[in-house]
PDB file of N, CA and C in Angstrom:
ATOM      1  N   UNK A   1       5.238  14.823  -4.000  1.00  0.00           N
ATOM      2  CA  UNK A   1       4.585  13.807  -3.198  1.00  0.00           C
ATOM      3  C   UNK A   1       4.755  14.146  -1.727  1.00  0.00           C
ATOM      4  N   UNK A   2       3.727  14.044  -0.997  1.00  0.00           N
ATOM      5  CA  UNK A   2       3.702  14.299   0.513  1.00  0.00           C
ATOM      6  C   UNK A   2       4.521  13.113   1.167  1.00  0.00           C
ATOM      7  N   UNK A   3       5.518  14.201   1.984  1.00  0.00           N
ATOM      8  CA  UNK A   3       6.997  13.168   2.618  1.00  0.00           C
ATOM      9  C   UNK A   3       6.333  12.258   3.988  1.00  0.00           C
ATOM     10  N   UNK A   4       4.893  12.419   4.237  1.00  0.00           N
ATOM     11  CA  UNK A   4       4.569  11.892   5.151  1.00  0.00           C
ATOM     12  C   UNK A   4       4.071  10.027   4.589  1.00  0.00           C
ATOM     13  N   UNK A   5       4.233  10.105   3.207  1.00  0.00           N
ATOM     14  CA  UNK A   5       3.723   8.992   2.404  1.00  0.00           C
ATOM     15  C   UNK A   5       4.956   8.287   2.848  1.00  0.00           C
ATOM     16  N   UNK A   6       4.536   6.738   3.325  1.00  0.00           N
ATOM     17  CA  UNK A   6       5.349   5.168   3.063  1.00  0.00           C
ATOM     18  C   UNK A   6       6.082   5.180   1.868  1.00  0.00           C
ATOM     19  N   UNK A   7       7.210   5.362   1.645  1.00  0.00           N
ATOM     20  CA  UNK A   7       8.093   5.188   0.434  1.00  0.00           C
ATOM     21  C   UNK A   7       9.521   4.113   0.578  1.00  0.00           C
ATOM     22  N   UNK A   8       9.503   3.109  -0.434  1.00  0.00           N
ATOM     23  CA  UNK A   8      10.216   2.072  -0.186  1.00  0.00           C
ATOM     24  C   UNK A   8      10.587   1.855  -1.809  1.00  0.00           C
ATOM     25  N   UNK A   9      11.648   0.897  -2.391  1.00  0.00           N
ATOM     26  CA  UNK A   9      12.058   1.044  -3.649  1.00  0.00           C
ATOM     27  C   UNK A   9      11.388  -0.656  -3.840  1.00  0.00           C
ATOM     28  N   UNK A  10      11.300  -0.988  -5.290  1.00  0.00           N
ATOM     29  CA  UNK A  10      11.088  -1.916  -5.700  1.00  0.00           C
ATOM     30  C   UNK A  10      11.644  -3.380  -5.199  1.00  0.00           C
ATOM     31  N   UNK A  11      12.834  -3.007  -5.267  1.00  0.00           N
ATOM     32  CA  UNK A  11      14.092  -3.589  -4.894  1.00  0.00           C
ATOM     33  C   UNK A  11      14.266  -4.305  -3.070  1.00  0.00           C
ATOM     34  N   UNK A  12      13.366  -2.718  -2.217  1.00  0.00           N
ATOM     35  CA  UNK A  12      13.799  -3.225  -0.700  1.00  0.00           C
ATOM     36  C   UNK A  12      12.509  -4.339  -0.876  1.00  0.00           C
ATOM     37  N   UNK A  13      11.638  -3.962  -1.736  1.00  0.00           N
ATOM     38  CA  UNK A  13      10.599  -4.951  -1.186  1.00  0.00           C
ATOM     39  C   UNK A  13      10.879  -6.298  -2.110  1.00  0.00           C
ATOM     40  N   UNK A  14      10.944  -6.501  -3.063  1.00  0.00           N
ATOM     41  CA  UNK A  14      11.778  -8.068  -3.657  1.00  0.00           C
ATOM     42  C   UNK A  14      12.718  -8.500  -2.497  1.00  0.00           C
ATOM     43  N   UNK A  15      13.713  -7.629  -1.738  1.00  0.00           N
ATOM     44  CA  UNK A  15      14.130  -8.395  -0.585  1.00  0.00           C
ATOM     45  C   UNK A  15      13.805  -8.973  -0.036  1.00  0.00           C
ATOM     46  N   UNK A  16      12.877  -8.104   0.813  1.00  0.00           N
ATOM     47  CA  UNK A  16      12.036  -8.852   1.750  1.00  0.00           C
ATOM     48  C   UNK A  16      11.110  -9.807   1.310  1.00  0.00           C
ATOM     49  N   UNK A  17      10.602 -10.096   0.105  1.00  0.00           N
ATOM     50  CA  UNK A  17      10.066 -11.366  -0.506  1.00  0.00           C
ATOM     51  C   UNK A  17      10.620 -12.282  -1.122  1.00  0.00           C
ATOM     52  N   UNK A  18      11.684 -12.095  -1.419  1.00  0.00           N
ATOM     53  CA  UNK A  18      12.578 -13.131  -1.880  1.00  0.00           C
ATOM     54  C   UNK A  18      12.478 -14.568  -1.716  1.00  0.00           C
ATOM     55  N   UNK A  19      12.784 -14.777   0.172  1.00  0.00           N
ATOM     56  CA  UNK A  19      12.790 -16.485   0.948  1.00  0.00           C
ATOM     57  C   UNK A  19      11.455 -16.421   0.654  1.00  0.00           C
ATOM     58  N   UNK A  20      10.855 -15.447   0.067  1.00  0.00           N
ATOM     59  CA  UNK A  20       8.890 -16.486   0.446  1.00  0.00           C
ATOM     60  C   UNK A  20       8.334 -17.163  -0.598  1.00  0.00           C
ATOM     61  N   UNK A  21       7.947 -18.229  -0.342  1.00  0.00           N
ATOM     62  CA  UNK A  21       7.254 -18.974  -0.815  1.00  0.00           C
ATOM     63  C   UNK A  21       6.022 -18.471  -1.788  1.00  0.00           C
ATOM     64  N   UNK A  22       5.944 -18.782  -3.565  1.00  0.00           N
ATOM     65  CA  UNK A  22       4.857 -17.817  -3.981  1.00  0.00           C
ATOM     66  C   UNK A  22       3.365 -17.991  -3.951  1.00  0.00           C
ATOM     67  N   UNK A  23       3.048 -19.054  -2.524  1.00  0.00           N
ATOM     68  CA  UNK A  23       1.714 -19.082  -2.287  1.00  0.00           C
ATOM     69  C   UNK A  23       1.533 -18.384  -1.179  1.00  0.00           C
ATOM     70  N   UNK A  24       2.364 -17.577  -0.678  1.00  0.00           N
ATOM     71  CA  UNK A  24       2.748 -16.763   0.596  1.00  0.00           C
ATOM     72  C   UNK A  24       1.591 -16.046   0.094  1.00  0.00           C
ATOM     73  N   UNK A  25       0.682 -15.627   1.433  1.00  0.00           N
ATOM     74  CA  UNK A  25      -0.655 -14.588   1.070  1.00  0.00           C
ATOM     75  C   UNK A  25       0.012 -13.391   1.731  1.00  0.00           C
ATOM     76  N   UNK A  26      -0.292 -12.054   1.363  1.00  0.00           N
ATOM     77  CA  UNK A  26       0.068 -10.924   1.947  1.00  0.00           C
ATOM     78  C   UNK A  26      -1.446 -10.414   2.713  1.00  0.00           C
ATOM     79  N   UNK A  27      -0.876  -9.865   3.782  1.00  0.00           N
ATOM     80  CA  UNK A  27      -2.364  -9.149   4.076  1.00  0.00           C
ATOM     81  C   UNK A  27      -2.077  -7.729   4.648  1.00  0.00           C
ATOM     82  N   UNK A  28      -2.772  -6.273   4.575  1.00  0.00           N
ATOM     83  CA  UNK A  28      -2.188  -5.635   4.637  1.00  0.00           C
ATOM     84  C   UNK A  28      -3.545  -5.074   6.286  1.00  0.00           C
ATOM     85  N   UNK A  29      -2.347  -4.112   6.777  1.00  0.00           N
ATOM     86  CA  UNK A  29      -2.964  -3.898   8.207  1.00  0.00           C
ATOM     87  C   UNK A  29      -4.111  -2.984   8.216  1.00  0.00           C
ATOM     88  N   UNK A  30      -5.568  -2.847   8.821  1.00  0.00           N
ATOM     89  CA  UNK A  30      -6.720  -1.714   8.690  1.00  0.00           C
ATOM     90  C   UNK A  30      -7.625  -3.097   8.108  1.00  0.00           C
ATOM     91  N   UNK A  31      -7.503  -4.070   7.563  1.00  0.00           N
ATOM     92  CA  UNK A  31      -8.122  -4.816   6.522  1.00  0.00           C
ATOM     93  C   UNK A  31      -8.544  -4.044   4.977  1.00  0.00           C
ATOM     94  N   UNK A  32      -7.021  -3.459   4.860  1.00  0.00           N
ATOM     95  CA  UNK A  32      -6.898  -2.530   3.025  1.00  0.00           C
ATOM     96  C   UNK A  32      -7.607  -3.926   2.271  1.00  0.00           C
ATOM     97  N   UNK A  33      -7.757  -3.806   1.063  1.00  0.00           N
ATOM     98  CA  UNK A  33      -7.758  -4.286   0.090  1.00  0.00           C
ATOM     99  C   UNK A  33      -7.409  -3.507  -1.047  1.00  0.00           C
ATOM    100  N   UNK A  34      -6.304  -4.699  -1.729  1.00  0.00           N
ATOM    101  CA  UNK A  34      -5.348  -4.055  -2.747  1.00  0.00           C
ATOM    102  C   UNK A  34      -6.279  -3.663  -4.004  1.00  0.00           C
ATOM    103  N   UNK A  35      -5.926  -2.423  -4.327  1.00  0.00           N
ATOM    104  CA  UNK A  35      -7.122  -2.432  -6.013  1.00  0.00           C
ATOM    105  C   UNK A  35      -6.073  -2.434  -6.982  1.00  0.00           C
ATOM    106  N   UNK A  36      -5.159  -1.346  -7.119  1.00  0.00           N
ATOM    107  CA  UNK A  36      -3.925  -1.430  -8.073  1.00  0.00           C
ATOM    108  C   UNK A  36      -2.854  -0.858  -7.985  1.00  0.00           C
ATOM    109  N   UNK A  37      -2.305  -0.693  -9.055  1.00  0.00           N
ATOM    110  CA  UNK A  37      -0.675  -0.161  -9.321  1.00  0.00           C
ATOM    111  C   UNK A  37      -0.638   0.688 -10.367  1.00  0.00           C
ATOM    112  N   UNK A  38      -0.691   2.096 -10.096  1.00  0.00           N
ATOM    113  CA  UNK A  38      -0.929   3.027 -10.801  1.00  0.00           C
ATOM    114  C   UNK A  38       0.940   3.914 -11.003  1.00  0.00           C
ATOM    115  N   UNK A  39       1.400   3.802 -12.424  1.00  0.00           N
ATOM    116  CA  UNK A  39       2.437   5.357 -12.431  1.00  0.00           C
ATOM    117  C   UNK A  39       1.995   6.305 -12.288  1.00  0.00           C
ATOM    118  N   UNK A  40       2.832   7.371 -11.271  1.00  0.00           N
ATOM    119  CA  UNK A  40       2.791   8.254 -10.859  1.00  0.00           C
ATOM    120  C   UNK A  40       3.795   9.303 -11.252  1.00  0.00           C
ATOM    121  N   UNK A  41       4.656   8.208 -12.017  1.00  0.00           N
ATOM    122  CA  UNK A  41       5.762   9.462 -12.691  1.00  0.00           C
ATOM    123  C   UNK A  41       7.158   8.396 -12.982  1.00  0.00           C
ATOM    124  N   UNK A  42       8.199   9.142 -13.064  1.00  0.00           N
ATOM    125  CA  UNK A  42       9.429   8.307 -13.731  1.00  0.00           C
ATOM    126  C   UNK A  42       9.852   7.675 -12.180  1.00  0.00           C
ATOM    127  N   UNK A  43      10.024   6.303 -12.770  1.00  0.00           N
ATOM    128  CA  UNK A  43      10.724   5.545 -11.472  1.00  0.00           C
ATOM    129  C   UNK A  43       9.558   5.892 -10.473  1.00  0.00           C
ATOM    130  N   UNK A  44       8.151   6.244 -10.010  1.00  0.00           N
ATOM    131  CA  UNK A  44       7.473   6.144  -9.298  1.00  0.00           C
ATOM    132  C   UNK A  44       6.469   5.410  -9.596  1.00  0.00           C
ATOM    133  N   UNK A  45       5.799   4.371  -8.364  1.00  0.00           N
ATOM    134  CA  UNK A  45       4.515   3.735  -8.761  1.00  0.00           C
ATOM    135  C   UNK A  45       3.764   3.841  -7.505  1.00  0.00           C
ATOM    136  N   UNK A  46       2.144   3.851  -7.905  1.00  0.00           N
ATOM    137  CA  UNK A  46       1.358   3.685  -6.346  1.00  0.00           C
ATOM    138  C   UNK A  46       0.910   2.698  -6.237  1.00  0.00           C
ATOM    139  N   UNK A  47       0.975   1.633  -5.039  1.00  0.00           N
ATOM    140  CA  UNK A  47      -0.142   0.872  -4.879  1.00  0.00           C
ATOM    141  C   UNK A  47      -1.412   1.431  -3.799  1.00  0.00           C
ATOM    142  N   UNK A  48      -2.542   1.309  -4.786  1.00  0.00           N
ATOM    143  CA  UNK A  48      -3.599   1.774  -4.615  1.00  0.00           C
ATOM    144  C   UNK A  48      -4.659   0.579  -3.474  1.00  0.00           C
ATOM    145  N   UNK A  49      -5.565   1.020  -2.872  1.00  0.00           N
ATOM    146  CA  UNK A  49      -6.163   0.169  -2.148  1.00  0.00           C
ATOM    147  C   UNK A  49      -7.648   0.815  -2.588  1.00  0.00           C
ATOM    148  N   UNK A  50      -9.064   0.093  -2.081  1.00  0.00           N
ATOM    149  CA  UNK A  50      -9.867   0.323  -2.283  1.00  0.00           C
ATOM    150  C   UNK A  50     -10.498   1.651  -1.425  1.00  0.00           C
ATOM    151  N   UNK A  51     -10.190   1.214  -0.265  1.00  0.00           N
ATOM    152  CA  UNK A  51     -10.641   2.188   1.262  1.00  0.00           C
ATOM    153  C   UNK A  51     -10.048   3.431   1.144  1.00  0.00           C
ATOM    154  N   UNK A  52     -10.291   4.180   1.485  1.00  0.00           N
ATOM    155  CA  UNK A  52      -9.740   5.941   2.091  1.00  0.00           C
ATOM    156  C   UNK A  52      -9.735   5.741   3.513  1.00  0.00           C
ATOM    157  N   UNK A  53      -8.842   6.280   3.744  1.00  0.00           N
ATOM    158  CA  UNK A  53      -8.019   6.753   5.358  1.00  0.00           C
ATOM    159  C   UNK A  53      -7.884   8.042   5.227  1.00  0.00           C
ATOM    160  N   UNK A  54      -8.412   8.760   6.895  1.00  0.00           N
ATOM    161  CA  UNK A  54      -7.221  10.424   6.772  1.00  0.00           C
ATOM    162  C   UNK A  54      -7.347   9.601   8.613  1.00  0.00           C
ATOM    163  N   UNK A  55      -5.675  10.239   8.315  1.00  0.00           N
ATOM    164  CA  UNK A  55      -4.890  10.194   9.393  1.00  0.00           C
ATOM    165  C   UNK A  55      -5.130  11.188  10.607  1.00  0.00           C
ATOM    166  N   UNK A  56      -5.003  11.454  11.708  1.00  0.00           N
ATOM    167  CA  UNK A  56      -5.638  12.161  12.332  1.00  0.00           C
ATOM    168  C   UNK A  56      -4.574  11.880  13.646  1.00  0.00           C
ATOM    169  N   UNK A  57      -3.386  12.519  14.191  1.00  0.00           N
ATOM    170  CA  UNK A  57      -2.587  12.070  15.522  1.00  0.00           C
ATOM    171  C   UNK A  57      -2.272  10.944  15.578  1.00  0.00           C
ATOM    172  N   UNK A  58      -1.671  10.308  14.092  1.00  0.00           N
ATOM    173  CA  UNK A  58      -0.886   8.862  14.055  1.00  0.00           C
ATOM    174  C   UNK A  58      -2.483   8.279  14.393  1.00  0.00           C
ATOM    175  N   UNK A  59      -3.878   8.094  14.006  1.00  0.00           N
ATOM    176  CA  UNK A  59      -4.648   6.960  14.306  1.00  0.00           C
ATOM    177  C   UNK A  59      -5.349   7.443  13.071  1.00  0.00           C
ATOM    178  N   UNK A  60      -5.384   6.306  12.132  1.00  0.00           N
ATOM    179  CA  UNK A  60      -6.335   5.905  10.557  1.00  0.00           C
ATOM    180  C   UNK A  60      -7.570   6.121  11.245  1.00  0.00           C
ATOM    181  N   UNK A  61      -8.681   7.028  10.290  1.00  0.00           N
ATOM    182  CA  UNK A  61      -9.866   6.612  10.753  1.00  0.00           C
ATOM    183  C   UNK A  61     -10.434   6.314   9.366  1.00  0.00           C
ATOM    184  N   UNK A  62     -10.996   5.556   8.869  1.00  0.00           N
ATOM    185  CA  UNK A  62     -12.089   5.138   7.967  1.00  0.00           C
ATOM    186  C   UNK A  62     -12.297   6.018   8.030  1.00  0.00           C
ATOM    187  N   UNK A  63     -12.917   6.410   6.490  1.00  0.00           N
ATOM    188  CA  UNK A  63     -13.549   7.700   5.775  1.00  0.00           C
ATOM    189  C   UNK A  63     -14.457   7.067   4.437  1.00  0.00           C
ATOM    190  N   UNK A  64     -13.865   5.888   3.763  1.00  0.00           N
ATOM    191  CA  UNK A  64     -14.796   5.633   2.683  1.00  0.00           C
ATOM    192  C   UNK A  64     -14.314   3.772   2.459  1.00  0.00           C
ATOM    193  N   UNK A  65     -15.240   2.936   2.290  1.00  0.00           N
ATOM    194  CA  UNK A  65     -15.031   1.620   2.231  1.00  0.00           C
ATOM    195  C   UNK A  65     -16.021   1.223   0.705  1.00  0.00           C
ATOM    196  N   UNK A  66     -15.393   0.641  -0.030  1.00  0.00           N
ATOM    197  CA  UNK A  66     -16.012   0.626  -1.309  1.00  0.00           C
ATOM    198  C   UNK A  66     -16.269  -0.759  -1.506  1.00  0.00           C
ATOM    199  N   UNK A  67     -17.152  -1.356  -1.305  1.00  0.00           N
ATOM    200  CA  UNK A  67     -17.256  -2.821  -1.287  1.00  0.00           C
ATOM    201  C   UNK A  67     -17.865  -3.738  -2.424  1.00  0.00           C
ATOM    202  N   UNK A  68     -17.371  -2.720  -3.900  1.00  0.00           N
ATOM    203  CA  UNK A  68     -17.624  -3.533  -4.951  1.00  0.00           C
ATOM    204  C   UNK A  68     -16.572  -4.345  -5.229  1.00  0.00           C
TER     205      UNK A  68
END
C-alpha cells in the first residue's frame, strides 16, 4: 500500500467517536461521498468514496465525479 495513503486503526477512530452522539452526521472534506468498505487484506479495510482525486503538490484536483 502507498505510505502516502491516510492510515488510522479501527480503534483510533471508535475513539474519536465514542462522546458522539449516533445522529452525529459525518461529512468528509472535497464534498467525498462515502460509497463503501472494501477488504483489502488481513486486518486491512478501505473506505471507498465515489469521486477520484490525483494529488498534485499537496492540492486534490477532481479527476472523475460519479453522480449516480
Amino acid at each position: 500500500m502507498n505510505d502516502k495513503k491516510a492510515k488510522f486503526t479501527v480503534g483510533e477512530l471508535k475513539s474519536h467517536l465514542a462522546d458522539l452522539p449516533d445522529e452525529t452526521q459525518l461529512v468528509f472534506e472535497h464534498g467525498l461521498t462515502f460509497y463503501r468498505i472494501t477488504t483489502r487484506g488481513e486486518n486491512l479495510e478501505q473506505l471507498e468514496f465515489k469521486e477520484r482525486f490525483l494529488v498534485l503538490d499537496n492540492e486534490p484536483l477532481l479527476i472523475h465525479a460519479d453522480d449516480k
